[in-house]
PDB file of N, CA and C in Angstrom:
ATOM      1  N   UNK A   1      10.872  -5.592   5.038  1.00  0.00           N
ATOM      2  CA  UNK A   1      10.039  -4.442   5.266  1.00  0.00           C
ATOM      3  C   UNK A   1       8.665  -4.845   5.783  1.00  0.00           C
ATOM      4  N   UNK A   2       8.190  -5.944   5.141  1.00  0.00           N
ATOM      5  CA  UNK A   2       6.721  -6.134   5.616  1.00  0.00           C
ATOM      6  C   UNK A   2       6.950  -6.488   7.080  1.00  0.00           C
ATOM      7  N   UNK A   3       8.318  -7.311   7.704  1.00  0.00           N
ATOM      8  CA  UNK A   3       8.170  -7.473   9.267  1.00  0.00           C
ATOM      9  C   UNK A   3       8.269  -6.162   9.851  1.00  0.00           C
ATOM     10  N   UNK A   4       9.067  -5.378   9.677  1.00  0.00           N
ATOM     11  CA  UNK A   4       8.737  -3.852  10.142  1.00  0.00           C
ATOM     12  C   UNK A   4       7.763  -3.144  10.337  1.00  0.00           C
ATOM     13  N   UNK A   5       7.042  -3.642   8.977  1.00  0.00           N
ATOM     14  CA  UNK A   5       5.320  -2.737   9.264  1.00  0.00           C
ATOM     15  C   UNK A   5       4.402  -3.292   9.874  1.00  0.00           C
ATOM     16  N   UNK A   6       4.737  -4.728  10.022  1.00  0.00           N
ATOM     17  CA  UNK A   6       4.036  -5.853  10.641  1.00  0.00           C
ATOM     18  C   UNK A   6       3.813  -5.733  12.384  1.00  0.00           C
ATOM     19  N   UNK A   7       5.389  -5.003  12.838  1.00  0.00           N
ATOM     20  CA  UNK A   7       5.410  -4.944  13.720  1.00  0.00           C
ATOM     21  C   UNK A   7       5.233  -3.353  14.070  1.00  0.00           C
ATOM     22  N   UNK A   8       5.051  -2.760  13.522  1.00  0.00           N
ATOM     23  CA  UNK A   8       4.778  -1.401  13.807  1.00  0.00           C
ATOM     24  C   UNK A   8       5.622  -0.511  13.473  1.00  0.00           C
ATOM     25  N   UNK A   9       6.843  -0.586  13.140  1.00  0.00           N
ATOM     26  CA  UNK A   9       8.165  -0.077  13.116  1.00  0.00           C
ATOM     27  C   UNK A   9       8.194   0.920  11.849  1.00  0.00           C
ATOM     28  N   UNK A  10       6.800   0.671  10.907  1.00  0.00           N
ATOM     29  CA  UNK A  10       7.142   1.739   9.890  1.00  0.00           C
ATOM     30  C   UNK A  10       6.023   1.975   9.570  1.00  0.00           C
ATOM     31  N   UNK A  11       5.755   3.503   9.281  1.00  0.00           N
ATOM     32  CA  UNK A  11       4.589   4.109   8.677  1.00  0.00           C
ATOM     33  C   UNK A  11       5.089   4.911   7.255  1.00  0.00           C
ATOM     34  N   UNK A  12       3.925   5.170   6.634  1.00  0.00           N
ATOM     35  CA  UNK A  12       3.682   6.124   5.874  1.00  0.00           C
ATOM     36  C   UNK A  12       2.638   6.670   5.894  1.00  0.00           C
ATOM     37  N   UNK A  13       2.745   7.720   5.450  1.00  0.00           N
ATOM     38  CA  UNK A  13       1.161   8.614   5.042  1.00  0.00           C
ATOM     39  C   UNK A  13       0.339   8.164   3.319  1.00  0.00           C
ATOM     40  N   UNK A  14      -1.190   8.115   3.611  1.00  0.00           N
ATOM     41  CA  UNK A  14      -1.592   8.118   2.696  1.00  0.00           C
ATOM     42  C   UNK A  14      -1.544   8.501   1.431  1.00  0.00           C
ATOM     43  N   UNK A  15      -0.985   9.919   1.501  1.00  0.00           N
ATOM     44  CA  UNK A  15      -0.310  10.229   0.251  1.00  0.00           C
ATOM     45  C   UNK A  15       0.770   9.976  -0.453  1.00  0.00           C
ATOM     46  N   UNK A  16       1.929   9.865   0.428  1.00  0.00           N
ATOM     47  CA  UNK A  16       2.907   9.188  -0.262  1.00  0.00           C
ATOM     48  C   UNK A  16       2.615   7.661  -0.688  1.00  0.00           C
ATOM     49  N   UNK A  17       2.070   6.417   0.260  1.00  0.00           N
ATOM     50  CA  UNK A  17       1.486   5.335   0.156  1.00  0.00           C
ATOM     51  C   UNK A  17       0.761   5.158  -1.428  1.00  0.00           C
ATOM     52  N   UNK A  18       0.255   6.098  -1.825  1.00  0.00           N
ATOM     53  CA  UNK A  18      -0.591   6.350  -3.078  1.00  0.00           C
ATOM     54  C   UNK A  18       0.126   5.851  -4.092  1.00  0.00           C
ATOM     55  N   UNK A  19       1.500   7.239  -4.324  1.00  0.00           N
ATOM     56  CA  UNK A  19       2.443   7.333  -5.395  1.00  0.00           C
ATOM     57  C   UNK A  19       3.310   5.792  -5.405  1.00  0.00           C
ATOM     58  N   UNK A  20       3.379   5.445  -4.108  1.00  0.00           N
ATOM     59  CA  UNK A  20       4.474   4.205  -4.132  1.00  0.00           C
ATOM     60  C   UNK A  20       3.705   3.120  -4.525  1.00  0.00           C
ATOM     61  N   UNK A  21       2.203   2.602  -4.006  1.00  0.00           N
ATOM     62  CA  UNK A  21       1.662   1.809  -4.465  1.00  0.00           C
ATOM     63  C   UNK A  21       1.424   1.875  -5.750  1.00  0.00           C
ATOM     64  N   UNK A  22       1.380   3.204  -6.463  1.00  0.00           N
ATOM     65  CA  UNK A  22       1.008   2.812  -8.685  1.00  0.00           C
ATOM     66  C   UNK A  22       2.644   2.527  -8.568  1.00  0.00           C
ATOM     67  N   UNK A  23       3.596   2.739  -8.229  1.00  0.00           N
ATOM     68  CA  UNK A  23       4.676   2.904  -9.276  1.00  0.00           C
ATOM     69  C   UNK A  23       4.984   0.666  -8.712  1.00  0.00           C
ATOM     70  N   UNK A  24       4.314   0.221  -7.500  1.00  0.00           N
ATOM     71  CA  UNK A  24       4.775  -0.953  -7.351  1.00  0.00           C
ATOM     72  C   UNK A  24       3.736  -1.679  -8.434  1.00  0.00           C
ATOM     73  N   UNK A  25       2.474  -0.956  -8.314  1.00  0.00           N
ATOM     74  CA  UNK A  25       1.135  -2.189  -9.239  1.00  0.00           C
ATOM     75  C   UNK A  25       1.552  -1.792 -10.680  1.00  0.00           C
ATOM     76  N   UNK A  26       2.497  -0.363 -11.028  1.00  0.00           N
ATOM     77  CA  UNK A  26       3.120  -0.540 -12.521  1.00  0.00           C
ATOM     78  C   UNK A  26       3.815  -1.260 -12.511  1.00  0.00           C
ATOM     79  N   UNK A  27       4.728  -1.433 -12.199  1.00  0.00           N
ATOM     80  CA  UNK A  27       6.295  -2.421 -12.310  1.00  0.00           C
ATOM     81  C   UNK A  27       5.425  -3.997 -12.320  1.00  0.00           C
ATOM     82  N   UNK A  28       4.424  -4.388 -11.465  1.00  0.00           N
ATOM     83  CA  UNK A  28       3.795  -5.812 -11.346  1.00  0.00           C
ATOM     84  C   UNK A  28       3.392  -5.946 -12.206  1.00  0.00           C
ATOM     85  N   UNK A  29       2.441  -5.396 -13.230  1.00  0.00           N
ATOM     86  CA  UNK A  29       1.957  -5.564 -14.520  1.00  0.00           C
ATOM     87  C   UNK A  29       2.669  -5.599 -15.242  1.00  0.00           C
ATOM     88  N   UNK A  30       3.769  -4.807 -15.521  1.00  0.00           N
ATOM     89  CA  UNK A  30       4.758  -4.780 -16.858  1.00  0.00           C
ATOM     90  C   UNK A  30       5.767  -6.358 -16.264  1.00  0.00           C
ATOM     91  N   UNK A  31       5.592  -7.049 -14.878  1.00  0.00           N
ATOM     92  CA  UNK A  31       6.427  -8.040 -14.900  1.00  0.00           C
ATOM     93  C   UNK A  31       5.159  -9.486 -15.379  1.00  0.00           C
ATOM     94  N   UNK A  32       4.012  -9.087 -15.234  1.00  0.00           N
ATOM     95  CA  UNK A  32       2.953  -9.885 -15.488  1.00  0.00           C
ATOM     96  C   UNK A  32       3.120 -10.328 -16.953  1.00  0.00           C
ATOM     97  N   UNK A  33       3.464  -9.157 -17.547  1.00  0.00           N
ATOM     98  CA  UNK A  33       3.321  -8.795 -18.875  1.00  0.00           C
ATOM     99  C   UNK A  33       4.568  -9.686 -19.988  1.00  0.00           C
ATOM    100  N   UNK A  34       5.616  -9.746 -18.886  1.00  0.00           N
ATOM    101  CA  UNK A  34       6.805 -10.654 -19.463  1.00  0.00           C
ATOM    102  C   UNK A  34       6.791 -12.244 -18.823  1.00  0.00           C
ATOM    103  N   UNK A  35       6.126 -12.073 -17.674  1.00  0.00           N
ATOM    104  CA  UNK A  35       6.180 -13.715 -17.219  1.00  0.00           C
ATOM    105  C   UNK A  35       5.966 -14.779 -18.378  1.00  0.00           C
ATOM    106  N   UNK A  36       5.106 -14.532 -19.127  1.00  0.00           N
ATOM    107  CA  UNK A  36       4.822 -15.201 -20.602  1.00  0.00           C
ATOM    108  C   UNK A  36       6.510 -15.789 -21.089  1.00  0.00           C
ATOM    109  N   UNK A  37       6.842 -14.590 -21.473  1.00  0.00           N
ATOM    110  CA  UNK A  37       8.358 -15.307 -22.018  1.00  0.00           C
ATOM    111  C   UNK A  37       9.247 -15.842 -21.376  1.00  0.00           C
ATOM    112  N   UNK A  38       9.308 -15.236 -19.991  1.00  0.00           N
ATOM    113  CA  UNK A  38      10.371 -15.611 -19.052  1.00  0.00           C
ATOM    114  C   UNK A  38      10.184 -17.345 -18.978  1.00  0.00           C
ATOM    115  N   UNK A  39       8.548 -17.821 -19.127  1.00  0.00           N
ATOM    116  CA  UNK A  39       8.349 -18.903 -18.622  1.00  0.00           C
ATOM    117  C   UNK A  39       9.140 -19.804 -19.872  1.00  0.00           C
ATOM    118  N   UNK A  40       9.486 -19.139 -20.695  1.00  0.00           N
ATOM    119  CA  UNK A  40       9.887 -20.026 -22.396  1.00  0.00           C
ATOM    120  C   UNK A  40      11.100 -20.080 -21.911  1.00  0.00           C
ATOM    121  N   UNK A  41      12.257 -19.489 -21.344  1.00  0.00           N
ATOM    122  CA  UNK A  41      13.572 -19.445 -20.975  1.00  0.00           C
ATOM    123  C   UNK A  41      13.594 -21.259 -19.512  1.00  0.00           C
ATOM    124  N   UNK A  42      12.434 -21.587 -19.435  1.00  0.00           N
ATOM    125  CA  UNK A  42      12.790 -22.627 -18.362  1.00  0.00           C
ATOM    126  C   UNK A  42      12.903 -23.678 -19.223  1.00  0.00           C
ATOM    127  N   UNK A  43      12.221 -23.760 -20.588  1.00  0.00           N
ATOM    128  CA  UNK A  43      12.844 -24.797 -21.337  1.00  0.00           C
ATOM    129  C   UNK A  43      13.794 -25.069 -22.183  1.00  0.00           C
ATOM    130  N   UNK A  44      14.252 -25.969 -22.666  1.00  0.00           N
ATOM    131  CA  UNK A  44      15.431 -26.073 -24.003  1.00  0.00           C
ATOM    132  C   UNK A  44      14.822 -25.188 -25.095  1.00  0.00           C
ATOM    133  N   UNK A  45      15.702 -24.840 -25.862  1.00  0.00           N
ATOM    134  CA  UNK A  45      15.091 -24.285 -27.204  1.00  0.00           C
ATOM    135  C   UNK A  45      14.972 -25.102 -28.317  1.00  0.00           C
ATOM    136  N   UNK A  46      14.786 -25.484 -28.979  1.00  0.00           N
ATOM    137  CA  UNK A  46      14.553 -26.890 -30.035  1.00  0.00           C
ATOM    138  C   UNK A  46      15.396 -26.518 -31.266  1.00  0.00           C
ATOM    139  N   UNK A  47      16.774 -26.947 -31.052  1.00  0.00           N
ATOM    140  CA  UNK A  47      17.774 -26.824 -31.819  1.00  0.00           C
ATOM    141  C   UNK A  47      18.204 -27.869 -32.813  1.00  0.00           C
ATOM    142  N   UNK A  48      17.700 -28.869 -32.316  1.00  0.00           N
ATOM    143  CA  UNK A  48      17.586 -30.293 -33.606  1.00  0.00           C
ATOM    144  C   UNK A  48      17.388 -31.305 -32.783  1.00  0.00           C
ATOM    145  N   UNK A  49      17.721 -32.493 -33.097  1.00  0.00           N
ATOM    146  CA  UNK A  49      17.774 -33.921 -32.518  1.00  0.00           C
ATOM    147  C   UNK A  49      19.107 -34.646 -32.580  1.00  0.00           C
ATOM    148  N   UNK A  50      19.928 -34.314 -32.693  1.00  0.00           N
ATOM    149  CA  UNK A  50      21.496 -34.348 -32.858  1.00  0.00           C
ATOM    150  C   UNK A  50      22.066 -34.400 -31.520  1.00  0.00           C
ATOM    151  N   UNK A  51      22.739 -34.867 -31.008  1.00  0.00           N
ATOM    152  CA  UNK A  51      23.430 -35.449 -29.091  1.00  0.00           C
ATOM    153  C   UNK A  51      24.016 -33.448 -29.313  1.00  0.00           C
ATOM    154  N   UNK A  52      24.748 -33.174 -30.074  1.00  0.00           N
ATOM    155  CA  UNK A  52      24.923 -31.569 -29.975  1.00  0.00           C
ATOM    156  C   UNK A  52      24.257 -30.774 -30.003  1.00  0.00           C
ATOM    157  N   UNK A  53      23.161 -30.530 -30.816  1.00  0.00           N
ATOM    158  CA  UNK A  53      22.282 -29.838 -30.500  1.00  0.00           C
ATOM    159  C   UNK A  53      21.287 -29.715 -28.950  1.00  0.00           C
ATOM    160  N   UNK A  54      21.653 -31.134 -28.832  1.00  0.00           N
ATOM    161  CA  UNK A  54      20.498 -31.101 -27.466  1.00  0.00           C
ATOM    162  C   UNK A  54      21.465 -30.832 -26.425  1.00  0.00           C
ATOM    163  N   UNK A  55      22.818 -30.832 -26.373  1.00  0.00           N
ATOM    164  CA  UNK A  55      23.521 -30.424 -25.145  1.00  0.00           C
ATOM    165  C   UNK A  55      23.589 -29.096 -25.321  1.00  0.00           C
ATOM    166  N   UNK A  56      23.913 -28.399 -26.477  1.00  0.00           N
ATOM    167  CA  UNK A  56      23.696 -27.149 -26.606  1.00  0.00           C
ATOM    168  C   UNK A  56      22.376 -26.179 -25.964  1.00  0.00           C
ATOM    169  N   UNK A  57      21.141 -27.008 -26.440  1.00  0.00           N
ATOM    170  CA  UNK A  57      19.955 -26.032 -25.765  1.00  0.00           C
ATOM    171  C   UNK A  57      19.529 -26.784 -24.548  1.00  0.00           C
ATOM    172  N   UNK A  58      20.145 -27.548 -23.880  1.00  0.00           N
ATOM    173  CA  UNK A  58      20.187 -28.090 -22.217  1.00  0.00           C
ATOM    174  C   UNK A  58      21.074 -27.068 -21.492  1.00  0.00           C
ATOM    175  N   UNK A  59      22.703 -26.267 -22.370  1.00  0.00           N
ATOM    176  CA  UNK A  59      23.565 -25.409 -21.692  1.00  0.00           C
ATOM    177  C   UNK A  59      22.378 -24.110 -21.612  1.00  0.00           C
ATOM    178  N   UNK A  60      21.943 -23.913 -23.009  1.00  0.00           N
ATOM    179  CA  UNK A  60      21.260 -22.377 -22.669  1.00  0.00           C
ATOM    180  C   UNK A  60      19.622 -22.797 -21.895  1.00  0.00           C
ATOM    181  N   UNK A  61      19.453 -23.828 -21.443  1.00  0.00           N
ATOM    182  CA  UNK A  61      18.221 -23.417 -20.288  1.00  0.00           C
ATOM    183  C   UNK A  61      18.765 -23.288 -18.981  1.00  0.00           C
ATOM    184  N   UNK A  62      19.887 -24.214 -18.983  1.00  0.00           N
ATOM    185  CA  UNK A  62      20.938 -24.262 -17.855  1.00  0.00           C
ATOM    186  C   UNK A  62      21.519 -22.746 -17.346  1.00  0.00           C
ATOM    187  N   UNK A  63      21.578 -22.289 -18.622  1.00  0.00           N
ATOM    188  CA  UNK A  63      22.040 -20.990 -17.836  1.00  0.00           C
ATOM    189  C   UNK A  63      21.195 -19.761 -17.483  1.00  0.00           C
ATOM    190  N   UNK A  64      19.488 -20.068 -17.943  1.00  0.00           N
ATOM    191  CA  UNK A  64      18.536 -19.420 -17.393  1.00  0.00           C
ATOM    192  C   UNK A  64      18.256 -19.678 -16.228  1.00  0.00           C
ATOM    193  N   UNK A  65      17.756 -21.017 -15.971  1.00  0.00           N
ATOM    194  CA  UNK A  65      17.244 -21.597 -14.982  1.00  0.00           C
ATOM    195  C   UNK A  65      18.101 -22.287 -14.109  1.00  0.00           C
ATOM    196  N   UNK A  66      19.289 -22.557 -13.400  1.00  0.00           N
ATOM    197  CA  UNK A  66      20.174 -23.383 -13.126  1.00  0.00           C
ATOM    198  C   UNK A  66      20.469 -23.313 -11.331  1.00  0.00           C
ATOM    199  N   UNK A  67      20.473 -22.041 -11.074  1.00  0.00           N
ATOM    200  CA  UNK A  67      20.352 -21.842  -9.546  1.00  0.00           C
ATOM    201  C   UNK A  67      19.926 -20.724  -9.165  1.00  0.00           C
ATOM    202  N   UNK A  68      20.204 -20.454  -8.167  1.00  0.00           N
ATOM    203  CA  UNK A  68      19.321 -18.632  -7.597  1.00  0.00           C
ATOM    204  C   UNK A  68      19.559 -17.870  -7.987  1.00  0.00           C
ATOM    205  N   UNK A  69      20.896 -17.772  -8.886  1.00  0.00           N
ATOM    206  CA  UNK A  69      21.047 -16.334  -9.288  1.00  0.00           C
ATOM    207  C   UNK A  69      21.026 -16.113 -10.626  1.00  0.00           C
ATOM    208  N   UNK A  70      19.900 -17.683 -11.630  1.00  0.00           N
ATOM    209  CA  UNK A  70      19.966 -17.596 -13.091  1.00  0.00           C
ATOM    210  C   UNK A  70      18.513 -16.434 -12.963  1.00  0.00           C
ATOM    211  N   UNK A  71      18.530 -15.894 -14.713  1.00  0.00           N
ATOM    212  CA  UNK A  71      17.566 -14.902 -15.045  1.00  0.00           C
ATOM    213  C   UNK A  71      16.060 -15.501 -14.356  1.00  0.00           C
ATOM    214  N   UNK A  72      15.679 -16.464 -14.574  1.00  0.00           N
ATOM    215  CA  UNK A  72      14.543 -17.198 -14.544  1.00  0.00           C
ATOM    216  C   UNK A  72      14.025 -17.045 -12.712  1.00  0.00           C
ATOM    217  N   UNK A  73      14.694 -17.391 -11.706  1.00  0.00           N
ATOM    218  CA  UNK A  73      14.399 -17.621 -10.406  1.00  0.00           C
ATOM    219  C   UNK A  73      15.050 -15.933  -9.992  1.00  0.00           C
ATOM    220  N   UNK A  74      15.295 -15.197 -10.502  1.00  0.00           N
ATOM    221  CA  UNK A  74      15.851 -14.143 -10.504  1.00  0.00           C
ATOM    222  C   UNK A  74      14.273 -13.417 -10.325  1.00  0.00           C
ATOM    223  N   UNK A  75      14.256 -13.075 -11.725  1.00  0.00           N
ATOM    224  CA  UNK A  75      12.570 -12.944 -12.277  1.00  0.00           C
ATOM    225  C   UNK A  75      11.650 -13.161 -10.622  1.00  0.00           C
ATOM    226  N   UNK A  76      11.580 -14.207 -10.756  1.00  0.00           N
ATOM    227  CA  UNK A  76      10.524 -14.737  -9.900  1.00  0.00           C
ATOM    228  C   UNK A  76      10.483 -13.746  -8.352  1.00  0.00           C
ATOM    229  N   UNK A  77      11.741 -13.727  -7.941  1.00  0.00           N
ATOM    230  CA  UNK A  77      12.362 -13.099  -6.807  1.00  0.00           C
ATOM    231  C   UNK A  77      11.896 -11.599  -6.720  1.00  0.00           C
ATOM    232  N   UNK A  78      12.217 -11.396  -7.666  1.00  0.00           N
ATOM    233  CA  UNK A  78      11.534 -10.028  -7.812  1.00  0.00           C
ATOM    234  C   UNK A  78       9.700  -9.614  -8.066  1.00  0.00           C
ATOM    235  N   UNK A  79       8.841 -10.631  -8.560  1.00  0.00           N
ATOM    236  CA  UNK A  79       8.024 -10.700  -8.713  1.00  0.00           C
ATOM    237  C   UNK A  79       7.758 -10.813  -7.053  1.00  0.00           C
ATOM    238  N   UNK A  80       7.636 -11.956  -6.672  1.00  0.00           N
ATOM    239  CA  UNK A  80       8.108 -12.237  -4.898  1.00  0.00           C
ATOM    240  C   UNK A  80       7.790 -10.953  -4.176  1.00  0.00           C
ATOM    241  N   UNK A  81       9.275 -10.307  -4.252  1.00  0.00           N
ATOM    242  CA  UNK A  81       9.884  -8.957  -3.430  1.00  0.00           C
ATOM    243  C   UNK A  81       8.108  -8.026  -3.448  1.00  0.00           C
ATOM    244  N   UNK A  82       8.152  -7.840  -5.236  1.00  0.00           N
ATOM    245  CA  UNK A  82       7.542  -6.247  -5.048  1.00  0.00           C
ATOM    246  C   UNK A  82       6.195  -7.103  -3.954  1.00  0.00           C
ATOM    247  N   UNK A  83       5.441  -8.099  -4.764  1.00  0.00           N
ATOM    248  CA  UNK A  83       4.458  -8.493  -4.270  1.00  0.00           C
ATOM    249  C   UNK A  83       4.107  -7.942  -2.347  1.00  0.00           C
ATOM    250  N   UNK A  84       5.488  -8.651  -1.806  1.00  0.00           N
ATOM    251  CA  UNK A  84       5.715  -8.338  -0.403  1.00  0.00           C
ATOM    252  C   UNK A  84       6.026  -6.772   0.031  1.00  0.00           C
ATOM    253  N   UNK A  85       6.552  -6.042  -0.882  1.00  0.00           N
ATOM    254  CA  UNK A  85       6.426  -4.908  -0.599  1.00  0.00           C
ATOM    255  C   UNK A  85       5.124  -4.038  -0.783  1.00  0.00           C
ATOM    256  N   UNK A  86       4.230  -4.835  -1.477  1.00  0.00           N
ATOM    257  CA  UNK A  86       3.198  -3.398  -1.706  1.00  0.00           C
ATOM    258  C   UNK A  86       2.402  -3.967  -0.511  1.00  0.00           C
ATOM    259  N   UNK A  87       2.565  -5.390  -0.019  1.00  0.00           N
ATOM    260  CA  UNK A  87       1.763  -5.748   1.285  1.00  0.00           C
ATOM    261  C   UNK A  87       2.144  -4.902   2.428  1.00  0.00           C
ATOM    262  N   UNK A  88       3.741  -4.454   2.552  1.00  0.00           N
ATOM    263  CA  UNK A  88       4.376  -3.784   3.268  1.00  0.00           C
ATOM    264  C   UNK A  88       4.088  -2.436   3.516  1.00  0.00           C
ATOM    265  N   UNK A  89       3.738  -1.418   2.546  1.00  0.00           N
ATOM    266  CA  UNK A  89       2.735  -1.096   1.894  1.00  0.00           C
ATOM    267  C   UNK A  89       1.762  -0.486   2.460  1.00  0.00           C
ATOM    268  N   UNK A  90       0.697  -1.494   2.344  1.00  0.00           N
ATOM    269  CA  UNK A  90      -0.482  -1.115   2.808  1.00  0.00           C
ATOM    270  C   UNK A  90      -0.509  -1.159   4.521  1.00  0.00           C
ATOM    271  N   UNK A  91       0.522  -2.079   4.328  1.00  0.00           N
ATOM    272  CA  UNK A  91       0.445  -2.352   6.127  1.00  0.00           C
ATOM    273  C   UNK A  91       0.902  -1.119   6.545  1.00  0.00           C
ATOM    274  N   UNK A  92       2.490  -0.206   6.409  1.00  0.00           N
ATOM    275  CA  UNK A  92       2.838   0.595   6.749  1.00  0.00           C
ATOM    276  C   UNK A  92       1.343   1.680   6.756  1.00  0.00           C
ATOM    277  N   UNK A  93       0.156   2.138   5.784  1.00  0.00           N
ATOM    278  CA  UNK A  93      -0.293   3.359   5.720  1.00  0.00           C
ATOM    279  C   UNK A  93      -1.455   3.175   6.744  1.00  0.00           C
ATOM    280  N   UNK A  94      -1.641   2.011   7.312  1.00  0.00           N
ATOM    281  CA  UNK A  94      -2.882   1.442   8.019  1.00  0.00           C
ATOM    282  C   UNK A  94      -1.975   2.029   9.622  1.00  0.00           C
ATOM    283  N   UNK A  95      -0.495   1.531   9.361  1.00  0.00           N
ATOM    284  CA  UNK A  95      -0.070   2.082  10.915  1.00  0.00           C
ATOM    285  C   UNK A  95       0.232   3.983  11.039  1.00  0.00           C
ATOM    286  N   UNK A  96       0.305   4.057  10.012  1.00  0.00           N
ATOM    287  CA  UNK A  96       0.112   5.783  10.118  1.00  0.00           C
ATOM    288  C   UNK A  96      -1.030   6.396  10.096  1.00  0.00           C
ATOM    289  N   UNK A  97      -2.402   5.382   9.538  1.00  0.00           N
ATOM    290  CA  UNK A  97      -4.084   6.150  10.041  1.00  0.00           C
ATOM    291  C   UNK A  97      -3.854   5.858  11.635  1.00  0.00           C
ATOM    292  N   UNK A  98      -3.207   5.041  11.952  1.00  0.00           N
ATOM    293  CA  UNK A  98      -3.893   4.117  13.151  1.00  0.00           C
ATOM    294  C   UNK A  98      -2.785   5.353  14.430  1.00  0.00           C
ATOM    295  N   UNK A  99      -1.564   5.708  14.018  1.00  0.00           N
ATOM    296  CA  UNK A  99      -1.252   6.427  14.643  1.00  0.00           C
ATOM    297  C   UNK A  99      -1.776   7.857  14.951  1.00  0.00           C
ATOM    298  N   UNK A 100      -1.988   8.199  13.319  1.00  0.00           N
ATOM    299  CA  UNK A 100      -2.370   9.976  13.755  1.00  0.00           C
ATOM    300  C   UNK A 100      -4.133  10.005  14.486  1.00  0.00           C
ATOM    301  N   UNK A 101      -4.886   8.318  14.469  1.00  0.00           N
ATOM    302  CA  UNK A 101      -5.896   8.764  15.417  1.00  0.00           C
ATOM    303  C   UNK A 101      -5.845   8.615  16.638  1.00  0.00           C
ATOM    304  N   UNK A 102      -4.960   7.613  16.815  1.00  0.00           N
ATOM    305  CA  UNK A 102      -4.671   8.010  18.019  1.00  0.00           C
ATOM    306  C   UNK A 102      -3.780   9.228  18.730  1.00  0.00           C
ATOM    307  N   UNK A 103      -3.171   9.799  17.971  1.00  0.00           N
ATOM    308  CA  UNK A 103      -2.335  11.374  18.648  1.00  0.00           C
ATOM    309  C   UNK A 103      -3.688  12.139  18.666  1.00  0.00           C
ATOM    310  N   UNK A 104      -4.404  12.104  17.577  1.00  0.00           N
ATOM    311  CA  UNK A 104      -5.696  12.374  17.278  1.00  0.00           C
ATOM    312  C   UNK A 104      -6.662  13.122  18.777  1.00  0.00           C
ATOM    313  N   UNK A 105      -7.135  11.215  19.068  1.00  0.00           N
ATOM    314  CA  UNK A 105      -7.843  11.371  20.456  1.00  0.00           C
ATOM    315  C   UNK A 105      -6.696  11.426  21.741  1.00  0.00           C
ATOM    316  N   UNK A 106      -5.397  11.360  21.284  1.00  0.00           N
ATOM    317  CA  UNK A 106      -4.792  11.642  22.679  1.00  0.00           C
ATOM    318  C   UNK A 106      -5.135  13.547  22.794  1.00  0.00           C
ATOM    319  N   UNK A 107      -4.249  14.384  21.832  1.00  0.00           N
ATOM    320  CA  UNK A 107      -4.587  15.752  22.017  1.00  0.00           C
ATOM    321  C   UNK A 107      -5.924  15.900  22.379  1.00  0.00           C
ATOM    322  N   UNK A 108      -7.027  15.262  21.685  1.00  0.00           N
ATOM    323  CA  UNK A 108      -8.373  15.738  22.056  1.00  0.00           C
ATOM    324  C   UNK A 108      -8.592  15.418  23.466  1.00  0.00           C
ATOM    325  N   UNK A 109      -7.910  15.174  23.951  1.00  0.00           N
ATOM    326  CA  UNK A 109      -8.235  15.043  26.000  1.00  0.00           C
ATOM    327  C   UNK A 109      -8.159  16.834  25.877  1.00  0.00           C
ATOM    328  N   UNK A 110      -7.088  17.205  25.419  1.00  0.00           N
ATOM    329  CA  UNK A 110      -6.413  18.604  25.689  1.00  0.00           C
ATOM    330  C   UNK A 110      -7.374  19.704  25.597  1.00  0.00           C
ATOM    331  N   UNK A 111      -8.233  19.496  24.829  1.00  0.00           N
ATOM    332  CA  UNK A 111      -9.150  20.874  23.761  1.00  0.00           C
ATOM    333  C   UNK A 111     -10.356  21.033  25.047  1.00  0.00           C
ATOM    334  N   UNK A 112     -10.179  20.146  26.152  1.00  0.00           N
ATOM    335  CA  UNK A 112     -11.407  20.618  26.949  1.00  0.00           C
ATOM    336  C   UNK A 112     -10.918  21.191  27.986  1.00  0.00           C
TER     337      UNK A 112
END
């Protein structure tokens, strides 16, 4: 989306731009708000000192953190996304001022 708005390809109006930007800077805070724990899921959990215990909490970080589609880089992705979308965002409402002044001063040739 942000190459779309980047390139001109998408607008919004200020008002809608409004409602979409709180509901993206809510969702960012409430993910701000969990990054804390999420960051505890990248380590082992401290299950003893025993060769079993430690393969045990090596499986459960393993299965947080392990490739692109564990909870942990998941998380992040989405943190990522909205980030790029509310840039998308602002970019889109800058190409819808930038359009309606220019329809703006195009009609105003007309009014004389």
């Amino acid at each position: 989306m942000l190459g779309d708005a980047q390139a001109g390809r998408w607008a919004v109006d200020e008002e809608t731009g409004i409602h979409l930007r709180s509901a993206i800077v809510t969702m960012q805070h409430r993910l701000d708000q969990l990054a804390p724990r999420v960051g505890f899921l990248k380590q082992a959990p401290k299950l003893g000192n025993d060769e079993y215990a430690r393969t045990v909490a090596e499986h459960m970080r393993a299965a947080m953190d392990s490739d692109d589609q564990s909870l942990v880089p998941v998380f992040e992705a989405l943190r990522e996304g909205l980030e790029s979308l509310r840039q998308a965002l602002d970019t889109a409402v800058r190409n819808y001022d930038a359009a309606d002044e220019a329809a703006t001063r195009h009609l105003g040739q007309f009014k004389e």
